[in-house]
Protein backbone atom coordinates (compact mmCIF):
# COMPACT_ATOMS: atom_id res chain seq x y z
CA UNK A 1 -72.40 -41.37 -74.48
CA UNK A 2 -71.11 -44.66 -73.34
CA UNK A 3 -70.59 -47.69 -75.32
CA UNK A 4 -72.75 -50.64 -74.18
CA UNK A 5 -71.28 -53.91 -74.07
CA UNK A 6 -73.29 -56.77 -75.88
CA UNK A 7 -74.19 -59.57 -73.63
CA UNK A 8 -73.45 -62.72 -75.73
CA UNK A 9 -76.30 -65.37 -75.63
CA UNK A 10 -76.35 -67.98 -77.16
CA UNK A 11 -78.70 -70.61 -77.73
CA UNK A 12 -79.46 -73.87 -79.68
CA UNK A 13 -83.06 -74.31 -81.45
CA UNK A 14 -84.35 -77.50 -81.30
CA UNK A 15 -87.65 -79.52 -82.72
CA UNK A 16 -90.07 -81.55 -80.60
CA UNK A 17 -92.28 -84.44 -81.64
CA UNK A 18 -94.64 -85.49 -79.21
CA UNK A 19 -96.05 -88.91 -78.43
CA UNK A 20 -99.40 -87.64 -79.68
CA UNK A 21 -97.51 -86.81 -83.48
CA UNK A 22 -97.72 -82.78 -82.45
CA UNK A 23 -94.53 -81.06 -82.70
CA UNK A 24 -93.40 -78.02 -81.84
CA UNK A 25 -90.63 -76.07 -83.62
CA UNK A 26 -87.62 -74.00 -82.40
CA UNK A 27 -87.36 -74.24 -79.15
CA UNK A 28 -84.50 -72.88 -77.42
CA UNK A 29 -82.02 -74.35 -75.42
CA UNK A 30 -78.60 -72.70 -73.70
CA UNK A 31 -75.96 -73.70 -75.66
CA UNK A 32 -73.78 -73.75 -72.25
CA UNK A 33 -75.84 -77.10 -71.18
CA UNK A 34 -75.01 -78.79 -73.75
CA UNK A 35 -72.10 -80.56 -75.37
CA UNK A 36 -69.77 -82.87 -73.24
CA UNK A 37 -70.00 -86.83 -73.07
CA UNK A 38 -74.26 -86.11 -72.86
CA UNK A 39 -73.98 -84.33 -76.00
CA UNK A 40 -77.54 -83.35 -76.66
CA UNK A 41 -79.45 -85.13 -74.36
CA UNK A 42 -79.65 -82.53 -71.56
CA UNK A 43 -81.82 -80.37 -73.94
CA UNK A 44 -84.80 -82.99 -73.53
CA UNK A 45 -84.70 -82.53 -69.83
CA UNK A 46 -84.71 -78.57 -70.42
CA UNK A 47 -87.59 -78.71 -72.93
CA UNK A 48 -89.75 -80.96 -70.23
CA UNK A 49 -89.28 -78.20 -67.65
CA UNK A 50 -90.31 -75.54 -70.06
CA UNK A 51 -93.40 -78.10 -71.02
CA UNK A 52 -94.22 -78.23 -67.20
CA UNK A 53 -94.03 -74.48 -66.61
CA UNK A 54 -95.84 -73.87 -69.58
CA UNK A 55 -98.24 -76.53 -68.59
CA UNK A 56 -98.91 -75.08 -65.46
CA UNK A 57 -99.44 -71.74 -66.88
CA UNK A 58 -101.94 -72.52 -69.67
CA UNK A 59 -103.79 -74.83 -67.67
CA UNK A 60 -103.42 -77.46 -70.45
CA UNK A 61 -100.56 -80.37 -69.54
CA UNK A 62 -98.00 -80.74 -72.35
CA UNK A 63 -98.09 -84.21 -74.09
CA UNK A 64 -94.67 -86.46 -73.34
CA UNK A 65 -91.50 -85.81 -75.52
CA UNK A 66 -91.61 -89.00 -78.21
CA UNK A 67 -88.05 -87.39 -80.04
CA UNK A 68 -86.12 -83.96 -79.77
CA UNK A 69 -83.81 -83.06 -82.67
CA UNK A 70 -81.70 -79.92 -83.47
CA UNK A 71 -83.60 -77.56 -85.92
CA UNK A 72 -81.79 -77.38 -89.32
CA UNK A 73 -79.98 -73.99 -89.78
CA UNK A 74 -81.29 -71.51 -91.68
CA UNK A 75 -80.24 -70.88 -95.64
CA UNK A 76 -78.64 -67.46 -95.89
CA UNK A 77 -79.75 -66.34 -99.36
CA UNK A 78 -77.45 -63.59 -100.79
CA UNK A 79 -79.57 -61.02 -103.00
CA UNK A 80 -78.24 -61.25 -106.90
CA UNK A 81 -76.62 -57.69 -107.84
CA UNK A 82 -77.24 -56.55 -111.55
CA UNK A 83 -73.99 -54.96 -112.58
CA UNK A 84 -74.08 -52.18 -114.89
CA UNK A 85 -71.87 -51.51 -117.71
């Protein structure tokens, strides 16, 4: 059998808050266009062509972004193990 390789993605989550107060949670972003001297501003203009293809698909125009922020990460919580003795 042959060993697949695993295609690394990766990708940055991101909150929306539209002009109308609606927000919309998690949405992703390649991590690849971000970073640099623009630092996170290039994920706006992502998330407003995802808004106009999704737009376009619904039939129902997306408000206009009002703020984007990253989405806080995730708590990892560790189970508590009982020992025996």
């Amino acid at each position: 059998m042959a060993v697949r390789k695993r295609v690394e993605s990766s990708f940055v989550a991101f909150d929306v808050t539209y002009v109308d107060g609606t927000r919309s949670s998690n949405r992703r972003v390649p991590s690849t266009a971000l970073g640099g001297l623009d630092g996170d501003e290039p994920a706006k203009e992502i998330i407003q062509e995802q808004d106009v293809a999704i737009g376009a698909a619904s039939g129902k125009p997306r408000p206009e972004i009002a703020a984007v922020e990253r989405s806080p990460l995730p708590e990892v919580v560790k189970p508590v193990v009982k020992k025996k003795f």
